[in-house]
C-alpha atoms as a PDB file:
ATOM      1  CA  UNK A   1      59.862  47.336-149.339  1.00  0.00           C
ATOM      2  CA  UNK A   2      61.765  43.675-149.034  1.00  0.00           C
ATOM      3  CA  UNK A   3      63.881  44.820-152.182  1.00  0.00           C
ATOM      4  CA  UNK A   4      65.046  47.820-150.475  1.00  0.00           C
ATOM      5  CA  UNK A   5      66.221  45.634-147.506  1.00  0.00           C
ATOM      6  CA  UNK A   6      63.241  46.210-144.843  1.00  0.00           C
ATOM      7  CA  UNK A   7      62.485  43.450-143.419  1.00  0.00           C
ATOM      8  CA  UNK A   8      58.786  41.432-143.303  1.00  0.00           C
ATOM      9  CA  UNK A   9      57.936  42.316-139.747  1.00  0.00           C
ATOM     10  CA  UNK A  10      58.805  46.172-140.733  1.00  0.00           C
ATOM     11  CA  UNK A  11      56.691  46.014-144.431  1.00  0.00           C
ATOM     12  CA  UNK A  12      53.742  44.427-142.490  1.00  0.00           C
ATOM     13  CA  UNK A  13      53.749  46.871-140.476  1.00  0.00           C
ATOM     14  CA  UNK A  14      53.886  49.431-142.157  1.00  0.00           C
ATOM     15  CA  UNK A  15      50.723  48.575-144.346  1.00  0.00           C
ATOM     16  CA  UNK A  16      49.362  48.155-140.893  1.00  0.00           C
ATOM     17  CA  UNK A  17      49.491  49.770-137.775  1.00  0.00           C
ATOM     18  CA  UNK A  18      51.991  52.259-139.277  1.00  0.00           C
ATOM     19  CA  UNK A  19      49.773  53.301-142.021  1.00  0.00           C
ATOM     20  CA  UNK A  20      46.618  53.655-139.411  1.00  0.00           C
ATOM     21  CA  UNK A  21      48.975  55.561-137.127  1.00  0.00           C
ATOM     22  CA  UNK A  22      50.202  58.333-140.080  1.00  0.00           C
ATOM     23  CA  UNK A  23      46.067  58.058-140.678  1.00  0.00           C
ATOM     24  CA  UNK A  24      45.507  59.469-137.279  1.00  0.00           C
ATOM     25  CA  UNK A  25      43.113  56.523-137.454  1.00  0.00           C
ATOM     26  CA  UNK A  26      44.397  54.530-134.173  1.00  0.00           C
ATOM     27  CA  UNK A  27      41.283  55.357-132.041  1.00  0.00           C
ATOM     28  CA  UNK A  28      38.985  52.956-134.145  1.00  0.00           C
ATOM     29  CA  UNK A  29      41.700  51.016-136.319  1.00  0.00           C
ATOM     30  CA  UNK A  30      44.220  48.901-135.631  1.00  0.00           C
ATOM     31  CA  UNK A  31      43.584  46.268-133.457  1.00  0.00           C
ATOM     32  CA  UNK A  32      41.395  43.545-132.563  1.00  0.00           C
ATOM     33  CA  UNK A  33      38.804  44.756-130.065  1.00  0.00           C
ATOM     34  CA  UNK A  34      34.954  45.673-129.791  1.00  0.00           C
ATOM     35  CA  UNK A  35      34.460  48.791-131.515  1.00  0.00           C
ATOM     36  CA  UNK A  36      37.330  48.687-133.786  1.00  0.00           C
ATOM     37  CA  UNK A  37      36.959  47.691-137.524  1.00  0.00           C
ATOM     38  CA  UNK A  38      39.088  44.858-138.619  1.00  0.00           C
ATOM     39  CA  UNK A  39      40.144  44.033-141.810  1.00  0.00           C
ATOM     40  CA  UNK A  40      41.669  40.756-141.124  1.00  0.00           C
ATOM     41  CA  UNK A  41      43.092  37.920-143.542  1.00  0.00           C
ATOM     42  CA  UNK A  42      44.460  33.861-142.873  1.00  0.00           C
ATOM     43  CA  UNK A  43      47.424  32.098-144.040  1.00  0.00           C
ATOM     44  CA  UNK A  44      48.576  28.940-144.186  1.00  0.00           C
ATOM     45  CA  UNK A  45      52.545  29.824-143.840  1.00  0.00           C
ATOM     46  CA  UNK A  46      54.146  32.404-141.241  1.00  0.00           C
ATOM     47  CA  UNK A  47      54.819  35.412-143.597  1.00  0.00           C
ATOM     48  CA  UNK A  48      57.944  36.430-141.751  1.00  0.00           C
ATOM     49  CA  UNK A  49      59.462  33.614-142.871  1.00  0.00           C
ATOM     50  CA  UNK A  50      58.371  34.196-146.583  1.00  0.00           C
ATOM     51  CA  UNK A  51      56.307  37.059-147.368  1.00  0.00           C
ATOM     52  CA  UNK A  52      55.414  36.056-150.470  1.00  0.00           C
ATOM     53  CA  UNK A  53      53.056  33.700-148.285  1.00  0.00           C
ATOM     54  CA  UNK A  54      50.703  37.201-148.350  1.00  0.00           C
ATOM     55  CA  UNK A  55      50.065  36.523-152.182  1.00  0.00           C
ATOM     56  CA  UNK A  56      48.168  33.772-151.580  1.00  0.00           C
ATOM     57  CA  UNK A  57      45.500  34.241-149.276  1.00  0.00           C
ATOM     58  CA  UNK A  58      42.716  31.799-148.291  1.00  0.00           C
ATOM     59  CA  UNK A  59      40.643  33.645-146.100  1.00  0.00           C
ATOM     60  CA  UNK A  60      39.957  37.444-146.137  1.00  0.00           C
ATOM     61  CA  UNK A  61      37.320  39.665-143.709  1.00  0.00           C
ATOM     62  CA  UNK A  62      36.756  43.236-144.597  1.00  0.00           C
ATOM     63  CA  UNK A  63      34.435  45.078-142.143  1.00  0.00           C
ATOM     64  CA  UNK A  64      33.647  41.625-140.540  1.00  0.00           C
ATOM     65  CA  UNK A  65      32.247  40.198-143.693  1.00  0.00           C
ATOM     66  CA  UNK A  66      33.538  37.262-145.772  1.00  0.00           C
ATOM     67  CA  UNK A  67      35.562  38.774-149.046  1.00  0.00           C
ATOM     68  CA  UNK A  68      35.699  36.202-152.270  1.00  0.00           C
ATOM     69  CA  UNK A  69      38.059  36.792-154.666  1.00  0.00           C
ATOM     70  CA  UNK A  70      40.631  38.179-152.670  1.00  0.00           C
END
């Protein structure tokens, strides 16, 4: 997506809250709230500055649960 000129905010997104919208998955995905499941991951750099930041993450959550070997 960042080859064909979209830029990070946009290709976040739409892995996101884009994809879970086109899902028709936005009443229980999608954002951080009680009752929602989160799949939620840590950086150490802001990813709109350089996306490649989201190849190397630290700390991953999937269904509230630690994930090694992300």
């Amino acid at each position: 997506m960042i080859e064909r000129r979209m830029t990070p905010m946009r290709a976040i997104q739409s892995g996101t809250s884009v994809a879970t919208d086109h899902m028709g998955s936005r009443a229980s995905l999608g954002q951080l709230r009680k009752g929602f499941n989160a799949d939620i991951i840590a950086v150490t750099n802001n990813p709109l500055a350089n996306i490649d930041t989201l190849y190397k993450v630290p700390i991953a959550t999937k269904e509230g649960r630690d994930v090694k070997d992300y």
